[in-house]
Protein backbone atom coordinates (compact mmCIF):
# COMPACT_ATOMS: atom_id res chain seq x y z
CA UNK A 1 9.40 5.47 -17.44
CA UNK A 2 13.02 5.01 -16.97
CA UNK A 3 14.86 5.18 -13.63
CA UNK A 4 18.32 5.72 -13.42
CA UNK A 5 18.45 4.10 -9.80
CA UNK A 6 16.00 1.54 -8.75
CA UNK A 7 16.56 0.75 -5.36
CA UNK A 8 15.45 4.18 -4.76
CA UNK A 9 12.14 3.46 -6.25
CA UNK A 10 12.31 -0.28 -4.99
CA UNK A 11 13.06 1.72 -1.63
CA UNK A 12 10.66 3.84 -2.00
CA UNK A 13 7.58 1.53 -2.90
CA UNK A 14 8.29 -0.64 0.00
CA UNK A 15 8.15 2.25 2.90
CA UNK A 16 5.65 4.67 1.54
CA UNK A 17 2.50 5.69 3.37
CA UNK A 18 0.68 7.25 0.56
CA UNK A 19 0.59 6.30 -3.32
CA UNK A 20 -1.00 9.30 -5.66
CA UNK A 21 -1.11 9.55 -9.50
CA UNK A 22 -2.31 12.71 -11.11
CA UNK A 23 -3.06 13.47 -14.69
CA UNK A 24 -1.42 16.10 -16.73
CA UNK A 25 -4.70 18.28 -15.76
CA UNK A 26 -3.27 17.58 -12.17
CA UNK A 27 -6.61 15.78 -11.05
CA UNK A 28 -6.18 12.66 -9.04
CA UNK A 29 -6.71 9.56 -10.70
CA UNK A 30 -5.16 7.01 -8.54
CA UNK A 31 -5.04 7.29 -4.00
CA UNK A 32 -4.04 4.54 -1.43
CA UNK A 33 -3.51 5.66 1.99
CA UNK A 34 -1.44 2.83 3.94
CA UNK A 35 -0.86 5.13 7.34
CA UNK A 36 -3.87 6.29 8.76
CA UNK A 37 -1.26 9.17 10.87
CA UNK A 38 -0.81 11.05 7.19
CA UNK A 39 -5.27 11.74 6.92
CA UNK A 40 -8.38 9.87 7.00
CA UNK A 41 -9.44 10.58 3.30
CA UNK A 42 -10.52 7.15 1.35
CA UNK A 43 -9.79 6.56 -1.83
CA UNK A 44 -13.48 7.12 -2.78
CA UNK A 45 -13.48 11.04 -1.78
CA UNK A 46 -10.17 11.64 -3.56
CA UNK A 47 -10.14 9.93 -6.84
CA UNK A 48 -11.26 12.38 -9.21
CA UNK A 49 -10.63 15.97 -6.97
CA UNK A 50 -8.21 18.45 -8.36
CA UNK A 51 -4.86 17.48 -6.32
CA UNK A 52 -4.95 21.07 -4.78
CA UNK A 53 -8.41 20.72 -3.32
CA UNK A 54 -7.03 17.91 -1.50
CA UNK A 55 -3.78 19.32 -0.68
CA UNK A 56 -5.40 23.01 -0.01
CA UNK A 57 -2.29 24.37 1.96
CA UNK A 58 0.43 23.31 -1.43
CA UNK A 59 0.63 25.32 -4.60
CA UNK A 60 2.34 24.76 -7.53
CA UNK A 61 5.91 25.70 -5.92
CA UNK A 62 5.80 24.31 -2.48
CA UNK A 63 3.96 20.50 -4.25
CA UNK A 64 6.79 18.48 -4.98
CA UNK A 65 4.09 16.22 -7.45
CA UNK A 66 2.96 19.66 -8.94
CA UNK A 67 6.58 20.97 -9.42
CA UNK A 68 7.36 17.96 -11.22
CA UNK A 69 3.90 18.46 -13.20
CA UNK A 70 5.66 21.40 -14.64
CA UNK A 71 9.30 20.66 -15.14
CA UNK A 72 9.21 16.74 -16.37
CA UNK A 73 12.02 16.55 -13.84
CA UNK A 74 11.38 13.46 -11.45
CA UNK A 75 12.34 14.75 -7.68
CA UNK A 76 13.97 12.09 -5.14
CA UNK A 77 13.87 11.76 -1.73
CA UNK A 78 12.43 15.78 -0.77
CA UNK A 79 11.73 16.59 2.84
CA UNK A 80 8.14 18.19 3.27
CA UNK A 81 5.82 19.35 5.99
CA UNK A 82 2.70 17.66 5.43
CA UNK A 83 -0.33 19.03 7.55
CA UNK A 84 -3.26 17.38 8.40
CA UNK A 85 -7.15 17.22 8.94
CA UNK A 86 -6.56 17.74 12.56
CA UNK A 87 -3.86 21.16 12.16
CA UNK A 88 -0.61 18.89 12.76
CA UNK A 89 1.90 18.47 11.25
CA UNK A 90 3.92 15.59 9.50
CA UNK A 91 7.76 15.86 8.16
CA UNK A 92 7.49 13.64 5.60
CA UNK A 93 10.22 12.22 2.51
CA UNK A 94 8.18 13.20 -0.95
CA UNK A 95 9.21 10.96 -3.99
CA UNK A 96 7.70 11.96 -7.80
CA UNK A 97 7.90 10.61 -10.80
CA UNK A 98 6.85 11.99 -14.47
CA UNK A 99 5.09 10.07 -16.34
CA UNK A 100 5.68 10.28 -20.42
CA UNK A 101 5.43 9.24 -23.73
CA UNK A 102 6.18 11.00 -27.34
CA UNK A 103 3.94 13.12 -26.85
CA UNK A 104 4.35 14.62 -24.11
CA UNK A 105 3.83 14.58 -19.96
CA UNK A 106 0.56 12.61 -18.77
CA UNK A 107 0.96 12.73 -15.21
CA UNK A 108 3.12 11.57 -12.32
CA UNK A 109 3.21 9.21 -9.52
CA UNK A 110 3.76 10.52 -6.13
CA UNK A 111 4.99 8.96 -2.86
CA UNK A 112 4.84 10.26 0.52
CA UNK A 113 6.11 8.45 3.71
CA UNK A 114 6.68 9.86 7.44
CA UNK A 115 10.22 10.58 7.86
CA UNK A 116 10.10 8.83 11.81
CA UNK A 117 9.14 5.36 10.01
CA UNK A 118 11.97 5.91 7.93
CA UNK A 119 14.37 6.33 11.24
CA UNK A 120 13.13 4.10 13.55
CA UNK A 121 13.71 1.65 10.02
CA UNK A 122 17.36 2.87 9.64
CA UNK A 123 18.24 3.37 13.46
CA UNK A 124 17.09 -0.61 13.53
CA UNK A 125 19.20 -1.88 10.52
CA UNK A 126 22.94 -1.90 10.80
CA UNK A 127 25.33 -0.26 8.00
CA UNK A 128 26.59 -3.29 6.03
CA UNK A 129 22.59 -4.72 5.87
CA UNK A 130 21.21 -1.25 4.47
CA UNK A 131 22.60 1.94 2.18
CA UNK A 132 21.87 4.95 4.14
CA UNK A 133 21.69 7.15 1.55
CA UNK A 134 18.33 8.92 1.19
CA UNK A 135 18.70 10.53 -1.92
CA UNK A 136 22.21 11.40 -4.00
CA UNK A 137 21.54 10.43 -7.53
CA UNK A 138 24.82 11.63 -9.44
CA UNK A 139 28.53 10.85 -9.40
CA UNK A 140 30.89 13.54 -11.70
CA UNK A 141 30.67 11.15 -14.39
CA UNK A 142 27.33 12.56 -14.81
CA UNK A 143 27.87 15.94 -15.49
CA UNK A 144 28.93 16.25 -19.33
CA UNK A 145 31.12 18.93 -20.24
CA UNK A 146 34.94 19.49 -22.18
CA UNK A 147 34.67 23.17 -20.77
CA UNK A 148 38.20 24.17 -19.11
CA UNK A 149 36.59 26.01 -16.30
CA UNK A 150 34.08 23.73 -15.13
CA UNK A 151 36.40 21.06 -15.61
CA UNK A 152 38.42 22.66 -12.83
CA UNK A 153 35.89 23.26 -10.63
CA UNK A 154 35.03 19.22 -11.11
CA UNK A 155 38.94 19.07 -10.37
CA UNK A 156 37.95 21.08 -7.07
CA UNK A 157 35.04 19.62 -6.13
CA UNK A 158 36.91 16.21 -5.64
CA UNK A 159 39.53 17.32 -3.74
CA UNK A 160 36.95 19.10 -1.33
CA UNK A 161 34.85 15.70 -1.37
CA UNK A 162 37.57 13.92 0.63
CA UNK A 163 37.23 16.53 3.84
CA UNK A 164 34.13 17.44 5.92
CA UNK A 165 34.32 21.57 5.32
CA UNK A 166 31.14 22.74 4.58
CA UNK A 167 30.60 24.38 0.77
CA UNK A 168 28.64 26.89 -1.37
CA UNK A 169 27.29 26.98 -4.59
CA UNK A 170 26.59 29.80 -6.73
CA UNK A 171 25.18 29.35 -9.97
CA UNK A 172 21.99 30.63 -12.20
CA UNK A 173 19.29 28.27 -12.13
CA UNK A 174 19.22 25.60 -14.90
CA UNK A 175 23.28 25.37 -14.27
CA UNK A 176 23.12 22.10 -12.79
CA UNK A 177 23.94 22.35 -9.27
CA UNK A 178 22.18 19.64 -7.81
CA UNK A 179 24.55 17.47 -9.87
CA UNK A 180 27.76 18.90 -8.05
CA UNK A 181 26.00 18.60 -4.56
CA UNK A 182 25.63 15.27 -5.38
CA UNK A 183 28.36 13.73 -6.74
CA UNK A 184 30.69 15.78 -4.16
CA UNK A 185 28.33 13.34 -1.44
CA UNK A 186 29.09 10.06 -3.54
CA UNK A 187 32.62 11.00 -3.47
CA UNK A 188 33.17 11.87 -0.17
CA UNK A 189 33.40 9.68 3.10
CA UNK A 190 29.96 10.25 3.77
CA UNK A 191 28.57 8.55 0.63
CA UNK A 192 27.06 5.67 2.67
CA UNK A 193 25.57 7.89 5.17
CA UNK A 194 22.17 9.82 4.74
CA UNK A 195 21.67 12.77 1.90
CA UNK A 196 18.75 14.77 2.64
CA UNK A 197 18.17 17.41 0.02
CA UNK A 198 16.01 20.31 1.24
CA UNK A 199 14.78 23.66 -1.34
CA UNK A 200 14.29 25.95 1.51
CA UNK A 201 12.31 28.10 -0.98
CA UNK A 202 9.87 25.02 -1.38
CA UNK A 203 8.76 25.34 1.82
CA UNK A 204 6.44 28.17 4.20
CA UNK A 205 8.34 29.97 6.15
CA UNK A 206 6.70 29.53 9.46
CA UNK A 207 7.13 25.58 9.09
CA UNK A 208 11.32 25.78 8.90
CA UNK A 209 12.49 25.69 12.12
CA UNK A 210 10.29 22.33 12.88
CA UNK A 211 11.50 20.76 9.64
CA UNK A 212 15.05 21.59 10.33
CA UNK A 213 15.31 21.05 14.27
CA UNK A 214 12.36 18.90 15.19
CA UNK A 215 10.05 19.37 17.93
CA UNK A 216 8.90 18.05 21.51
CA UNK A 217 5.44 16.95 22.41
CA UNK A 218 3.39 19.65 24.16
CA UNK A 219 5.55 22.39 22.71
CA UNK A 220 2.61 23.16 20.86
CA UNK A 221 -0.79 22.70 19.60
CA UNK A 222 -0.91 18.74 18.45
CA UNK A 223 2.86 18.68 18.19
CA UNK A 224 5.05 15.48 18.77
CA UNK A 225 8.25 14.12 19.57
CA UNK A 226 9.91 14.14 16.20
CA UNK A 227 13.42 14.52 14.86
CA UNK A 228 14.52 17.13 12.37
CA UNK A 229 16.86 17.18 9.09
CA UNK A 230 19.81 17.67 11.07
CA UNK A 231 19.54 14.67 13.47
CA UNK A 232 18.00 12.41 10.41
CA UNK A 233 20.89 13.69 8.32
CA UNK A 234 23.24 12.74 11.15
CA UNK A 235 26.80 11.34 9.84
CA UNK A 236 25.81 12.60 6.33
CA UNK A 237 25.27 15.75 4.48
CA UNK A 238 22.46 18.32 4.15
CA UNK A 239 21.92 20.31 0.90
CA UNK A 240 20.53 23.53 1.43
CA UNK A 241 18.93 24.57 -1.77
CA UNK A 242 18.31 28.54 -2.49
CA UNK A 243 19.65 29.06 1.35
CA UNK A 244 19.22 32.70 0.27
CA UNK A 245 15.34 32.27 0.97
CA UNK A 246 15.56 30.93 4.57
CA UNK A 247 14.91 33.56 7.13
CA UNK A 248 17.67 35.75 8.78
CA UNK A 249 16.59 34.41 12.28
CA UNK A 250 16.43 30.97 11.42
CA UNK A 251 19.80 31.25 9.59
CA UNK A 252 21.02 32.22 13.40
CA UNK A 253 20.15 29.20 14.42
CA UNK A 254 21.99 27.44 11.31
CA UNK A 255 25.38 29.09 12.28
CA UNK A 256 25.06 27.96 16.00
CA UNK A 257 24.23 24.37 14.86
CA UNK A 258 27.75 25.15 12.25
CA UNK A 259 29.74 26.17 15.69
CA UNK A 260 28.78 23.65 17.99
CA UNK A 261 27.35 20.98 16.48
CA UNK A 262 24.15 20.67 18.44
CA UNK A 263 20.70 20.81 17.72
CA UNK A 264 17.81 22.06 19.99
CA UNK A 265 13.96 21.02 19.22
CA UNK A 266 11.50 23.13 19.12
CA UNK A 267 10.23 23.18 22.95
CA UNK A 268 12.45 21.50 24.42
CA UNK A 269 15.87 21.58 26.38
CA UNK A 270 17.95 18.25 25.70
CA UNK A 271 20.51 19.13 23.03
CA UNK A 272 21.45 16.59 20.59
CA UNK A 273 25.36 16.09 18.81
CA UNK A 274 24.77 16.06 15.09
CA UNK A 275 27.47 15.26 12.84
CA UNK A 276 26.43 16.74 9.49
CA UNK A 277 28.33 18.52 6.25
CA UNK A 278 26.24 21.78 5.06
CA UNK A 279 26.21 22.21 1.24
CA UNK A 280 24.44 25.13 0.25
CA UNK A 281 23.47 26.86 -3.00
CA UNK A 282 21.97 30.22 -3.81
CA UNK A 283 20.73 31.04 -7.49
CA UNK A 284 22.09 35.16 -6.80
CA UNK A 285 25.18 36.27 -6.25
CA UNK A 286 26.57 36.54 -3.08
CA UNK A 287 27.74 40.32 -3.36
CA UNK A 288 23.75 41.15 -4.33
CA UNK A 289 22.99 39.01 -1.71
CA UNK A 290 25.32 40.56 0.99
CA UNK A 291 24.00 43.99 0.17
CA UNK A 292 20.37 43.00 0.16
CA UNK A 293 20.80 41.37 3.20
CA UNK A 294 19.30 38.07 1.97
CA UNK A 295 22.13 35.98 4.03
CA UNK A 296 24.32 36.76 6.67
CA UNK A 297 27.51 37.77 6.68
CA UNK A 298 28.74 35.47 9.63
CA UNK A 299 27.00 32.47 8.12
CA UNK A 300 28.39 33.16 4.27
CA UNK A 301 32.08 33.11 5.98
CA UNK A 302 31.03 29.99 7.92
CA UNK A 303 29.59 28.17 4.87
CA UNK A 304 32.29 29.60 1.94
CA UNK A 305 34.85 27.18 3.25
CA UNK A 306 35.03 26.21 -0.09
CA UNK A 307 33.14 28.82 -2.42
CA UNK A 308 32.72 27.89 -6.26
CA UNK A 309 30.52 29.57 -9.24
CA UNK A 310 29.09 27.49 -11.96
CA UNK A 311 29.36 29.19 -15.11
CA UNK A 312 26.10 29.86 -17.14
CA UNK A 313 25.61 27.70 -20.22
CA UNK A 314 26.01 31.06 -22.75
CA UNK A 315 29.83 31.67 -20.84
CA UNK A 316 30.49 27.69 -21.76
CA UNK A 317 29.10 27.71 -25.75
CA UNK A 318 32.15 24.86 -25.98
CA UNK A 319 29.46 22.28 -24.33
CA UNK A 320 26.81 22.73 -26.52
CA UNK A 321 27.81 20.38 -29.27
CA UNK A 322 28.90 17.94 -26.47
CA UNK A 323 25.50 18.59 -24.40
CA UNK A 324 23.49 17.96 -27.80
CA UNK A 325 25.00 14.68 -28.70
CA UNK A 326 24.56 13.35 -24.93
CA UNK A 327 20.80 14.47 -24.70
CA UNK A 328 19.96 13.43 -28.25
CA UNK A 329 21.53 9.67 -27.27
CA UNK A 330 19.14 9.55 -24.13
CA UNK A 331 16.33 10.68 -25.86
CA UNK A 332 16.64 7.96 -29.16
CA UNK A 333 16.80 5.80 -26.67
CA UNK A 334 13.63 7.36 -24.49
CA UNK A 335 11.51 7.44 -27.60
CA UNK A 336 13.02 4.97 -29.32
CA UNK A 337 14.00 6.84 -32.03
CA UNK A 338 17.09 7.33 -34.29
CA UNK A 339 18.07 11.22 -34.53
CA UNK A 340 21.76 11.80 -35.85
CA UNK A 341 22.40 15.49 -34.30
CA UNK A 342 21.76 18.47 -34.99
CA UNK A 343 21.06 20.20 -38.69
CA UNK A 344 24.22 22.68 -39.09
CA UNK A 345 21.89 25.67 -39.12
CA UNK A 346 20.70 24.61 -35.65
CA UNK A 347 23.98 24.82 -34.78
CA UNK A 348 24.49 28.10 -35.64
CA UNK A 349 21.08 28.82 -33.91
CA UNK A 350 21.87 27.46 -30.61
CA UNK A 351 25.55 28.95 -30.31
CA UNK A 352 23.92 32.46 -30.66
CA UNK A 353 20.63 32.19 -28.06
CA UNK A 354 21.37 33.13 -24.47
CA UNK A 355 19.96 30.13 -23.00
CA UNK A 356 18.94 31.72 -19.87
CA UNK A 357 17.51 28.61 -18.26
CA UNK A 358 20.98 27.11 -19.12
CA UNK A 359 21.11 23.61 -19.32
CA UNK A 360 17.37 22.88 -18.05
CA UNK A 361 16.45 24.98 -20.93
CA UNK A 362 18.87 23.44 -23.29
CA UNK A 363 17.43 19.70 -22.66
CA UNK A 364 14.20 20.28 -22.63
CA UNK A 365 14.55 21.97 -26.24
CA UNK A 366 16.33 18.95 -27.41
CA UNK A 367 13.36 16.85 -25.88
CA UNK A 368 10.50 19.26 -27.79
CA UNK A 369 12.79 18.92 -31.07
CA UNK A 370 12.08 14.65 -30.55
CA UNK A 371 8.56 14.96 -30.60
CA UNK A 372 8.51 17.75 -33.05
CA UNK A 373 10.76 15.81 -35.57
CA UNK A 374 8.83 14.02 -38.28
CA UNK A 375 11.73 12.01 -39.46
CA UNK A 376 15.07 10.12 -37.38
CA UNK A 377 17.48 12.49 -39.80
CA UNK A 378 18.30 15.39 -37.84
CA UNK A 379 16.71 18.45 -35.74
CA UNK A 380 16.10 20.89 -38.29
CA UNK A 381 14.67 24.52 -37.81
CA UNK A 382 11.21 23.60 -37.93
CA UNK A 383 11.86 21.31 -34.80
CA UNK A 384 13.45 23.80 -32.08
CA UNK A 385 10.81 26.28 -30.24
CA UNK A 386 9.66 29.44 -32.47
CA UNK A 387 10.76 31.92 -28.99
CA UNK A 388 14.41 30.65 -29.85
CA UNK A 389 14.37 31.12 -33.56
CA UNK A 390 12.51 34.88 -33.11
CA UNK A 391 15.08 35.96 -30.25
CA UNK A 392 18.06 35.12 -32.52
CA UNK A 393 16.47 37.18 -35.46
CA UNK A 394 16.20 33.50 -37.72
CA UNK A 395 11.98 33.11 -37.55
CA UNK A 396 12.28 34.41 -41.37
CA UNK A 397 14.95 32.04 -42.11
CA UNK A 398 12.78 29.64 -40.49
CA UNK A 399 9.38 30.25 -42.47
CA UNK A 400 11.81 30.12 -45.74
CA UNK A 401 13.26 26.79 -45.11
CA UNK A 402 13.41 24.03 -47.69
CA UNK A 403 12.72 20.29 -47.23
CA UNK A 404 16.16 18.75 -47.65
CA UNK A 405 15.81 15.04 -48.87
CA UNK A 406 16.80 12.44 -46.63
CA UNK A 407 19.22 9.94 -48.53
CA UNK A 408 18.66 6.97 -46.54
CA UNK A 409 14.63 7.23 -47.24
CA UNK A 410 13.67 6.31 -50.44
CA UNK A 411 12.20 7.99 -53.42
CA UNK A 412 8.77 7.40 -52.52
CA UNK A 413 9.57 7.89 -48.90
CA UNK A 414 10.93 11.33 -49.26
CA UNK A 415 7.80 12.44 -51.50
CA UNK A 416 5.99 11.94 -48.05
CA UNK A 417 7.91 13.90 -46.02
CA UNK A 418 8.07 16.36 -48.67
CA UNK A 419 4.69 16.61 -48.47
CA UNK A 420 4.58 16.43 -44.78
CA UNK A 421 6.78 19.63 -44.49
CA UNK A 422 4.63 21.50 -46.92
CA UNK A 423 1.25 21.08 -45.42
CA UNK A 424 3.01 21.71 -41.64
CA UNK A 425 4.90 25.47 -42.95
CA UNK A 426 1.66 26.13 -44.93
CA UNK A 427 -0.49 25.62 -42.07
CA UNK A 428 1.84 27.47 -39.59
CA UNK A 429 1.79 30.10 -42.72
CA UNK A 430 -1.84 30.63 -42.48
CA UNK A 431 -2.45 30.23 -38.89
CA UNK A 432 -3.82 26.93 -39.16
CA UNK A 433 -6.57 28.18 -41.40
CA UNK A 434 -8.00 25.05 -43.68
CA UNK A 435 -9.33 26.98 -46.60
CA UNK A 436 -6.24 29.19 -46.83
CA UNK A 437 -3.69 26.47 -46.56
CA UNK A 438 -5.62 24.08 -49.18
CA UNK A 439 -6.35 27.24 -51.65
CA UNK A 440 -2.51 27.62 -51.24
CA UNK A 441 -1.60 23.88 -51.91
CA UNK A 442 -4.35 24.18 -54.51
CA UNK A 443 -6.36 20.86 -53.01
CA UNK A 444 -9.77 20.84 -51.72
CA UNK A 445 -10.79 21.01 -48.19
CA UNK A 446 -11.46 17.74 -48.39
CA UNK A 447 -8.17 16.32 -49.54
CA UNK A 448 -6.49 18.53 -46.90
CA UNK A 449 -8.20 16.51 -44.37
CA UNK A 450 -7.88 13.11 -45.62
CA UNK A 451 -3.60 14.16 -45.46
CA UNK A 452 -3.80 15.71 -42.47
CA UNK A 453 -5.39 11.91 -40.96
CA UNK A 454 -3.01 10.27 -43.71
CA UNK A 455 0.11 11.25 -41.68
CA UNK A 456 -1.35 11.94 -38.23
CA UNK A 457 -0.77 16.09 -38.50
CA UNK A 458 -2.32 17.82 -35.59
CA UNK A 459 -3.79 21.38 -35.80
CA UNK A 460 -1.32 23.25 -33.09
């Protein structure tokens, strides 16, 4: 595992309630419960229990351990409502990490701590002894890219770092706008102050309103006096994540918090000043969404201050190249390998696909090609998904492919990869059928099998 920033996960080790690892099969394999306020469940009736039959009321979209299960994508610092044995309810700061190899995903680690431990913590520590900020990963620097437009909208961005008006985001998902939210944080006067990121389609619907506002004791069944997002996020910034899927009536409440700066709790009558900058970000358009009624129009003038629209990865086909080189660097140095780009063909390959997971989709294609690769040269055809090379018409050009020799291997060398590459397209030929692929190499059964061991060749 690498992390990018490790006094988040030095931060995160040292206030977390509950430690989880789960296997790729997402069964639990490691528990330790250090707050007996999050359940009563011992390590012995966990360890070995499918995660959601301890977790009954997550699925795969609202779990932030399962989401990063799926997507390989660690996830830092996300506010969750965790409910208990007893039918109450937790706000709690979920941190996940992948866990990976060559070969592939074999689990993650996930941390969950109550978000009032995490206050009464910060409220006790003053500024220059502590860095307030919960969760902002990226600066600008981080987001790669010699496209004019986005380039300008970088240009933007900073300029709108350095005041406190509030911002939205449109762009398709895959586009990378978690990186803007967060270097436009870093950049801006809040950077020391908390960052609480929040997808508000990640959580039920019915569970918002306590998340965001908080809620008094008594107000209902086994409720407490807790804080919400917008006083923990006090002095800092809030990213609202797919705002397009919080509820009209709760999105009233947003634009009253937007006009007067005040927060109510759930149940009770004190107000409470917050100071707090609203980023938001919706994966539709706005227009679609105006007309659908998906956000209103009071709170889309109120948060469009400053209104920007990433461009999809197949409007900015300049970045590719530049995209490519950056990934492949991370990932020789991930799987300590020694790739030297991208085969000219591939090229050709990825400039005409649609890419409509944009850049998510574009990585994680570079990271299959790694473990597909069978030599550090460069991603060839054979490497890149089959989906990719059938929706740009090339799958024939694919299955006709030649080895090309590899002039820094040697004679010998190359004769294995040679042969490497023709039991691999003969086997993909065949559909993995042994006696068809060794009656086409002409070898027995047997000498097909002693290969495929020879150089580690896996039936897909």
């Amino acid at each position: 595992m690498s992390f990018k920033n490790l006094h988040h996960i030095k931060r995160a080790f040292r206030e977390t309630d509950v430690i989880c690892i789960i296997d790729k099969n997402a069964r639990i394999l490691y528990y330790n419960n250090y707050n007996d306020i999050h359940n009563k469940l011992g390590t012995e009736e966990v360890v070995g229990k499918p995660f959601l039959e301890v977790y009954p009321w997550l699925d795969w979209e609202t779990s932030t351990a399962l989401k990063v299960l799926k997507t390989g994508e660690a996830v830092v610092n996300q506010p969750q409502v965790m409910q208990l044995d007893d039918g109450t309810e937790v706000n709690s700061i979920n941190t996940a990490f992948p866990l990976k190899n060559e070969e592939g995903i074999l689990g993650v680690v996930f941390l969950s701590y109550d978000i009032n431990s995490i206050v009464s913590t910060v409220e006790s520590e003053s500024q220059n002894e502590r860095e307030h900020n919960l969760g902002s990963k990226y600066q600008f620097s981080d987001i790669i890219t010699r496209n004019a437009e986005v380039m300008r909208i970088i240009a933007q961005l900073k300029r709108a770092a350095k005041f406190d008006s509030n911002i939205l985001i449109y762009g398709e998902t895959g586009t990378g706008k978690e990186l803007f939210v967060h270097s436009i944080h870093n950049t801006s006067n809040r950077a020391s102050k908390p960052f609480i990121s929040q997808n508000c389609a990640a959580i039920p619907k019915n569970l918002m309103e306590s998340l965001f506002f908080g809620t008094t004791k008594g107000s209902f069944t086994g409720s407490e006096e807790k804080k919400g997002l917008f006083e923990l996020a006090n002095g800092g910034t809030i990213f609202l994540d797919e705002i397009n899927s919080m509820p009209l009536s709760l999105q009233a409440k947003l634009l009253r918090v937007l006009e007067n700066g005040k927060v109510r709790r759930i149940g009770g009558r004190k107000e409470y000043k917050t100071d707090v900058r609203i980023i938001a970000s919706t994966n539709e358009k706005i227009d679609d969404l105006l007309t659908a009624n998906k956000i209103r129009e009071d709170l889309f003038y109120r948060m469009s201050v400053i209104n920007v629209e990433i461009p999809p990865l197949r409007e900015r086909k300049d970045d590719i190249k530049v995209l490519a080189d950056h990934f492949i660097n991370d990932f020789n140095k991930k799987f300590s390998k020694n790739i030297e780009g991208i085969d000219t063909k591939v090229e050709k390959i990825f400039l005409k696909y649609s890419w409509p997971g944009n850049v998510r989709e574009f990585k994680n294609c570079i990271e299959g090609a790694f473990i597909n690769s069978i030599n550090d040269s460069k991603i060839r055809l054979e490497d890149i998904p089959k989906y990719i090379l059938e929706k740009t018409g090339s799958a024939k050009n694919y299955q006709k492919s030649e080895f090309e020799a590899v002039k820094k291997l040697s004679l010998k060398e190359n004769i294995k990869e040679l042969e490497k590459h023709l039991i691999t397209a003969t086997l993909k030929e065949t559909g993995n059928n042994i006696s068809r692929t060794a009656k086409k190499l002409s070898i027995s059964r047997q000498s097909l099998y002693n290969k495929l061991e020879k150089y580690e060749l896996e039936l897909s």
